[in-house]
Protein backbone atom coordinates (compact mmCIF):
# COMPACT_ATOMS: atom_id res chain seq x y z
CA UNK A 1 368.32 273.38 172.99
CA UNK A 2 365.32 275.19 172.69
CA UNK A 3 362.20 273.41 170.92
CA UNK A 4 361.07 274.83 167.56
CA UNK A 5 357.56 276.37 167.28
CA UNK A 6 356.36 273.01 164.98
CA UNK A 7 357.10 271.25 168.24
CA UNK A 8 355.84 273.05 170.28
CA UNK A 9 352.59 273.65 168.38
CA UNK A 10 352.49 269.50 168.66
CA UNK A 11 352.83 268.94 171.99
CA UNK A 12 349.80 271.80 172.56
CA UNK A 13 347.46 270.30 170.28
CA UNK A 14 348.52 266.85 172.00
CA UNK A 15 348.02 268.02 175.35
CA UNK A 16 344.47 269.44 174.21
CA UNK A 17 344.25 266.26 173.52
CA UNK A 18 344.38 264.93 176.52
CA UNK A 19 342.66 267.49 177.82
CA UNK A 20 339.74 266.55 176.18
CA UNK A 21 340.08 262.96 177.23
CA UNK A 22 340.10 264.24 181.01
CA UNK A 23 336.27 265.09 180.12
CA UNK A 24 337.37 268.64 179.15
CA UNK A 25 335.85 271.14 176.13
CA UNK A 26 338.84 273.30 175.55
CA UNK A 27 337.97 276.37 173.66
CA UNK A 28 340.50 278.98 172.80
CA UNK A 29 339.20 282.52 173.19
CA UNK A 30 340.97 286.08 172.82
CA UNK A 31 341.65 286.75 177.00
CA UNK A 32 343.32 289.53 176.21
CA UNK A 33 346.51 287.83 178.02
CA UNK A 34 344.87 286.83 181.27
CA UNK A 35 346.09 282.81 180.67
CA UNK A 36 344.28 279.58 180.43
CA UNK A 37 341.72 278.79 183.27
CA UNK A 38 338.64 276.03 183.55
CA UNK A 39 335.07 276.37 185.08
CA UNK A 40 332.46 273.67 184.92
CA UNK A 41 329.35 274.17 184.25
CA UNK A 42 327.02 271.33 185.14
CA UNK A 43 328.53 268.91 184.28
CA UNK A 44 330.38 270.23 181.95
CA UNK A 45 334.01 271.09 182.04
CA UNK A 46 335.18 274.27 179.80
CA UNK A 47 338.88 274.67 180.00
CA UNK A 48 339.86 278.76 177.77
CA UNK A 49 343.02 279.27 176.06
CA UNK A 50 344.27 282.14 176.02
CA UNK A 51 344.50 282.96 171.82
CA UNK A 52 346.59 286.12 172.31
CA UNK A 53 349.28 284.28 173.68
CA UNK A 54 352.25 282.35 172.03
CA UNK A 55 351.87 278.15 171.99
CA UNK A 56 354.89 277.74 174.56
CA UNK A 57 352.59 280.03 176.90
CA UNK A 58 349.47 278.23 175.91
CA UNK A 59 350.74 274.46 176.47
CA UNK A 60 353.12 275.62 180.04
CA UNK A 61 349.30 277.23 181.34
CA UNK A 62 347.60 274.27 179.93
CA UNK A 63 350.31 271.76 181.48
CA UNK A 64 349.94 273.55 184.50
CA UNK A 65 346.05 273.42 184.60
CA UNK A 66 345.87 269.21 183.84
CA UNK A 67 348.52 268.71 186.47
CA UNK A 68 346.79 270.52 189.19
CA UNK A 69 343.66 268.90 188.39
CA UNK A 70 344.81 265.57 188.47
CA UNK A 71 346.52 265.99 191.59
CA UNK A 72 342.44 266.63 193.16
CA UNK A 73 341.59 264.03 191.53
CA UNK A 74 343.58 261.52 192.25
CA UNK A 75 343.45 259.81 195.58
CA UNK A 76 346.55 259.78 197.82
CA UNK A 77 347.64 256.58 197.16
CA UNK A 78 347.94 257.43 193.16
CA UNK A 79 345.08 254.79 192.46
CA UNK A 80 342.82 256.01 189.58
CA UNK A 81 339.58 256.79 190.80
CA UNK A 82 336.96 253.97 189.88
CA UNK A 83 333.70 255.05 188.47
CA UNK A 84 331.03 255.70 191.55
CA UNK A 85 328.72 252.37 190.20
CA UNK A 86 332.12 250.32 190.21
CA UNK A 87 332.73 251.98 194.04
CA UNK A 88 329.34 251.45 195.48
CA UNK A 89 329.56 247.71 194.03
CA UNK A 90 332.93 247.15 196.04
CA UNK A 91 330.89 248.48 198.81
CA UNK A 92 328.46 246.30 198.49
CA UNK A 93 330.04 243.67 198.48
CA UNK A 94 332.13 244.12 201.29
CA UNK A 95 328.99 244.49 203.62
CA UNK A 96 327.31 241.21 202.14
């Protein structure tokens, strides 16, 4: 059964969501159909939306996007990766 556009539209803005959890700003800008992409700045993730395309389009790109960037992000073993204060005390520890 194919999902209705209410769903769909859901999932998307729950997925921004997330995305914005993940330390992203998601902005949705006319691309002229050229898909979602991210570029950080800084510090400063910016993840674009493509505007001109349909929600199914926009949430497949942006499921696409999160999943590839948590697979760089997360170490091999599937661990999440502890803040760098939190890894430098395990460190330190280890050597005392």
């Amino acid at each position: 059964m194919k999902p209705t556009q209410d769903h769909v539209v859901s999932r998307l803005k729950w997925r921004i969501q997330d995305a914005t959890q993940m330390g992203f700003h998601v902005r949705t800008e006319p691309l002229d159909g050229r898909g979602a992409d991210w570029c950080q700045l800084g510090r400063r993730r910016i993840l674009f939306l493509d505007m001109t395309q349909t929600a199914a389009d926009q949430l497949e790109q942006l499921d696409q996007i999160l999943a590839e960037f948590r697979s760089r992000t997360q170490p091999p073993n599937g661990d999440t990766p502890a803040h760098p204060a939190v890894s430098m005390a395990r460190v330190s520890a280890k050597a005392a």
